[in-house]
Protein backbone atom coordinates (compact mmCIF):
# COMPACT_ATOMS: atom_id res chain seq x y z
CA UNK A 1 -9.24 -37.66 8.27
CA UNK A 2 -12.12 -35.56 9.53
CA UNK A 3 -15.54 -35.67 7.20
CA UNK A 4 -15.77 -32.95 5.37
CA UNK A 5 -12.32 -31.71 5.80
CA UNK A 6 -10.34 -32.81 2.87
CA UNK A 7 -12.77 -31.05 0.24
CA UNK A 8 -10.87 -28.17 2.28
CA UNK A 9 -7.50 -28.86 1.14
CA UNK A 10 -8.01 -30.38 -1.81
CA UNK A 11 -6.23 -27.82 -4.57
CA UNK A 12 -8.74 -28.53 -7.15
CA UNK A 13 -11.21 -26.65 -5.08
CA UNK A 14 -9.16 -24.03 -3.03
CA UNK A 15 -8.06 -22.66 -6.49
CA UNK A 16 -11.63 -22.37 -7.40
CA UNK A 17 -13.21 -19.81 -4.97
CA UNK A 18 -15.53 -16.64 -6.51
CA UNK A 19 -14.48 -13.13 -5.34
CA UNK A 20 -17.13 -13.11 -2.73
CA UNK A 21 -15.59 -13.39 0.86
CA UNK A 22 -16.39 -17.58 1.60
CA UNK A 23 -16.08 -19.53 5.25
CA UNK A 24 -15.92 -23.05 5.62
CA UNK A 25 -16.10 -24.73 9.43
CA UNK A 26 -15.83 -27.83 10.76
CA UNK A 27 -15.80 -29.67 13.95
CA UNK A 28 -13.70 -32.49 15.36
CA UNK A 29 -10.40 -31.55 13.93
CA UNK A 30 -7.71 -33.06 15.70
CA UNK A 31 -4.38 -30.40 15.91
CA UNK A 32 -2.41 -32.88 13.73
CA UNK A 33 -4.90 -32.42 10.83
CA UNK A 34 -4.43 -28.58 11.68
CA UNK A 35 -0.80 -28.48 11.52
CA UNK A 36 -1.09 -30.51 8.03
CA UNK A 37 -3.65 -27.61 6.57
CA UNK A 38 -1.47 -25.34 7.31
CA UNK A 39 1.61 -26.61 5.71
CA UNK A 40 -0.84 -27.25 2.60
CA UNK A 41 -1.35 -23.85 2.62
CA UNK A 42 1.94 -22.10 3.37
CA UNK A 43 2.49 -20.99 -0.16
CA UNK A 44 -0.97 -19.71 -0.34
CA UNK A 45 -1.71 -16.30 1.19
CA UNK A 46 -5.20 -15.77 0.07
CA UNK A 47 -6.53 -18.00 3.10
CA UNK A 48 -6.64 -17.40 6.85
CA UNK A 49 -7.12 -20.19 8.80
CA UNK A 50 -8.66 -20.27 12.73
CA UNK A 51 -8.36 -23.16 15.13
CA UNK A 52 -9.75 -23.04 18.73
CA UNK A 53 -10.50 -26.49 20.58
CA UNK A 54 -10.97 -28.78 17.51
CA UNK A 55 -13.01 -25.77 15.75
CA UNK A 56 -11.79 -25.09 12.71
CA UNK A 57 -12.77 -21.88 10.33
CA UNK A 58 -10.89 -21.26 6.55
CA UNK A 59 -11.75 -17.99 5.12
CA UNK A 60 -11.61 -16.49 1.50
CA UNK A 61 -11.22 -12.97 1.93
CA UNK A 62 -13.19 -10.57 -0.73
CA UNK A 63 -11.96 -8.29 -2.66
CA UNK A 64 -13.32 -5.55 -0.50
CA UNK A 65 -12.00 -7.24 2.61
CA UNK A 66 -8.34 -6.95 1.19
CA UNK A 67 -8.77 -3.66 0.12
CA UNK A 68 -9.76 -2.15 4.02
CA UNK A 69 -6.87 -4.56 5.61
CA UNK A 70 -4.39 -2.87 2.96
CA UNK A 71 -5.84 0.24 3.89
CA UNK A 72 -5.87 -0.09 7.53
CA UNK A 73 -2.10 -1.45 7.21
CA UNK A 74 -1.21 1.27 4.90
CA UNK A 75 -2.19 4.35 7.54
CA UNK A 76 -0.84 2.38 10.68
CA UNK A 77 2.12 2.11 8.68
CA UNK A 78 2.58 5.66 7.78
CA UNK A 79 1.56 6.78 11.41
CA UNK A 80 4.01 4.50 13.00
CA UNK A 81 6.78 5.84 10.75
CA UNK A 82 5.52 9.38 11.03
CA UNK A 83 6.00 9.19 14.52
CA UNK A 84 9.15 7.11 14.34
CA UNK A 85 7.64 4.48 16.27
CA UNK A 86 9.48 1.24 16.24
CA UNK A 87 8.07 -1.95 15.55
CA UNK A 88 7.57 -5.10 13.89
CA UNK A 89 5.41 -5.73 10.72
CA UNK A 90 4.21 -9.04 10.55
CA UNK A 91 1.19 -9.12 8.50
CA UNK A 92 -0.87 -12.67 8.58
CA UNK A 93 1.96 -14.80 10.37
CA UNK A 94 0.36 -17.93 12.07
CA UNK A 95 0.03 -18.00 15.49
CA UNK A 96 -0.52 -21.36 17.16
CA UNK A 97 -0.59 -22.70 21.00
CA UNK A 98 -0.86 -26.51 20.70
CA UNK A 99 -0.98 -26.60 24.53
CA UNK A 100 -3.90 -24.28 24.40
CA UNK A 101 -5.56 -25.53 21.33
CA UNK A 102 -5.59 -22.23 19.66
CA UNK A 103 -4.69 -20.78 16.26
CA UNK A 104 -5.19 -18.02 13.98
CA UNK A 105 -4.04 -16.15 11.25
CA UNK A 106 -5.02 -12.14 11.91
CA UNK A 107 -5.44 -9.97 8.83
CA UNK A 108 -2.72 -8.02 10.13
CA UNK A 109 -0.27 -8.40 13.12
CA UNK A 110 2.57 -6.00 14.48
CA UNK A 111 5.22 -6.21 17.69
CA UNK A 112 5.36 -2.46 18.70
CA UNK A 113 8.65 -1.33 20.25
CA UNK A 114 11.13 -4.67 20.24
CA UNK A 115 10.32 -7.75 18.36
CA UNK A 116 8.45 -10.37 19.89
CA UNK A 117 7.22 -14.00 19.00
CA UNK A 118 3.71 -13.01 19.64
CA UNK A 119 2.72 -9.93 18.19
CA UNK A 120 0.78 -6.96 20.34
CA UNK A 121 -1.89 -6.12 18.04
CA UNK A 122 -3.89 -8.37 16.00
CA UNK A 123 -5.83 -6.75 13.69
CA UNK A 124 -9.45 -7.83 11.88
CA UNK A 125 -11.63 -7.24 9.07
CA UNK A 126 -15.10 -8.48 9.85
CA UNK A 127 -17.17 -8.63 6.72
CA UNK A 128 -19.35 -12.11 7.36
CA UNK A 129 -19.28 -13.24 10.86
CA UNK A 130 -17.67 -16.38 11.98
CA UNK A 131 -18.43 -19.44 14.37
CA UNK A 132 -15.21 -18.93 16.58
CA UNK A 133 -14.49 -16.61 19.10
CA UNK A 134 -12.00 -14.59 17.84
CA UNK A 135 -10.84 -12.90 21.61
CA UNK A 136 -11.04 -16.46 22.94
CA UNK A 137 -8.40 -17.44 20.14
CA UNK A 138 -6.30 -14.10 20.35
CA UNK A 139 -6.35 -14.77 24.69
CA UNK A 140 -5.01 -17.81 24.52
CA UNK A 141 -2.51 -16.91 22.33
CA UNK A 142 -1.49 -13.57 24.66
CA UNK A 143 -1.65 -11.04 22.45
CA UNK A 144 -2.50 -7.56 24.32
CA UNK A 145 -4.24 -5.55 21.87
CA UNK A 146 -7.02 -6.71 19.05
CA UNK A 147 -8.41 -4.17 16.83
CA UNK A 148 -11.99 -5.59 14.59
CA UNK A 149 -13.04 -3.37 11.96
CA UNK A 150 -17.05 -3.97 11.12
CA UNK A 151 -17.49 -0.39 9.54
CA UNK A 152 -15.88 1.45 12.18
CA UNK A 153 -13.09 0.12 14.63
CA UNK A 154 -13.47 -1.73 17.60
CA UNK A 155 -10.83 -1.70 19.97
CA UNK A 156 -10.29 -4.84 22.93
CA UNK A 157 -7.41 -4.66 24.98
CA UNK A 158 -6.37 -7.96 27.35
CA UNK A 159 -6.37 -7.37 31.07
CA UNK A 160 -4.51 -10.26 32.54
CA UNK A 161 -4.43 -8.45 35.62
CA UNK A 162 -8.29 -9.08 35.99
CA UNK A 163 -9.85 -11.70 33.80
CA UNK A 164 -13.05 -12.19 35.56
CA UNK A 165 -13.89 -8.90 35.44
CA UNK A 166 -14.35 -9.15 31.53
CA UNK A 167 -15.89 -12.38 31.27
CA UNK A 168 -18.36 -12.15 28.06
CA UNK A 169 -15.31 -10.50 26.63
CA UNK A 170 -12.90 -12.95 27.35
CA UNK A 171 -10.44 -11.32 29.37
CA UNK A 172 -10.45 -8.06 26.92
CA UNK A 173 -12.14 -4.70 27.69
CA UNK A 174 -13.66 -2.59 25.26
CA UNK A 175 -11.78 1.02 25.04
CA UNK A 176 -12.09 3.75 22.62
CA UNK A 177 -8.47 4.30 22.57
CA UNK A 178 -5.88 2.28 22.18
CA UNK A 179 -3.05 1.64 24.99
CA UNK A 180 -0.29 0.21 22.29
CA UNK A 181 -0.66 3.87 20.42
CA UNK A 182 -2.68 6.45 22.65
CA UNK A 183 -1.60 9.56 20.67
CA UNK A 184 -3.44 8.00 17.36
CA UNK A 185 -6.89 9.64 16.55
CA UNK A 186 -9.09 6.65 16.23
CA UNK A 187 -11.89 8.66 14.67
CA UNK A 188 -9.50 10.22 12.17
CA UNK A 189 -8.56 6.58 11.20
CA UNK A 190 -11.90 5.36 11.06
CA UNK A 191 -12.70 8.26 8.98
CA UNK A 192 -10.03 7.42 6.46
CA UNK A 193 -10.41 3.89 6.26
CA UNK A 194 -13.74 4.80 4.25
CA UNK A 195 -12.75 7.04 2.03
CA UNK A 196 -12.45 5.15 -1.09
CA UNK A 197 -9.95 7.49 -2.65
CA UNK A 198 -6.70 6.60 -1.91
CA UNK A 199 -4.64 9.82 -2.27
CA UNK A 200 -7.30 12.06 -0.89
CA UNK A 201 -7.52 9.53 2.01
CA UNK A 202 -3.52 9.39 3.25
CA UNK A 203 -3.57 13.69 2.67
CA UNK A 204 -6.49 13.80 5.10
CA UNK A 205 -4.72 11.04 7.34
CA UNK A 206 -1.25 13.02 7.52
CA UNK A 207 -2.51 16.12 7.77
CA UNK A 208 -4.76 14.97 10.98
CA UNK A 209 -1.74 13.84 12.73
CA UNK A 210 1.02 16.62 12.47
């Protein structure tokens, strides 16, 4: 086994993390050792594990971290049923390309329209920065739409179609709107996102997008 790794998986110490969001990384992780993490883990939900070329990143999410992905779920969610848009919840499922070395576990996932075994949007809640590349990962993995929130959202959608034209973004361009759901209003969602009451922030959200 890799140095270093098996402090990683070891329950005495996963069970043992503060409240304040942690990452652990290490290098030279064979997939193997990966794929065993993971099973390790599969009863746990408070981890998300990353994997890109022998790379590999565990994260303990904060307290505040799970409270914006809840939030951000919560209002995509509503507006998708609102709407009666169909589609797929599928929340931190594992995504893995052994061929293509990649793996990650988004904060939240969803297959808009019919389900799919890769999900369209990946979404992220960037509270410490990590060592892997998350649009690399999500690439590799195909999924067309990722959407990072880092106090406001960020939205990168994949253009297979012309690759090398997006280079430092990996294939992805940066747009203000997003192509899965062009009628939502980004800045309204934003804007609720950091309202830290609850109520007052789904009246403000539903009444933006009658």
């Amino acid at each position: 086994m890799v140095s270093g790794l098996k402090e990683f998986i070891d329950e005495s110490e996963l069970l043992h993390i503060d409240d304040p969001e942690e990452r652990h990384t290490t290098s030279g992780v064979d997939w193997q050792i990966y794929e065993a993490l993971l099973a390790k883990l599969e009863n746990n939900s408070h981890y998300r594990v990353t994997y890109l070329d022998g790379i590999l990143e565990i994260v303990s999410p904060s307290k505040r971290h799970e409270k914006i992905k809840t939030r951000i779920a919560f209002l995509i969610e509503f507006y998708l049923f609102k709407k009666q848009i169909q589609h797929t919840p599928m929340g931190s499922t594992t995504l893995r390309n052994k061929l293509k070395t990649a793996g990650a576990e988004p904060d939240e996932c969803y297959c808009i329209g019919e389900e799919k075994d890769i999900p369209d949007l990946a979404i992220e809640v960037i509270i410490t920065s990590g060592s892997i590349n998350k649009l690399e990962t999500y690439r590799r993995l195909g999924v067309k739409e990722v959407w990072f929130w880092d106090n406001r959202l960020k939205i990168y959608h994949l253009r297979e179609e012309i690759p090398l034209k997006f280079l430092s973004t990996h294939g992805y361009e940066q747009i203000d709107q997003s192509e899965l759901l062009p009628e939502l209003d980004i800045s309204l969602l934003s804007e609720c996102i950091l309202i830290s009451d609850q109520i007052q922030a789904i009246s403000k959200f539903e009444a933006g997008i009658k």
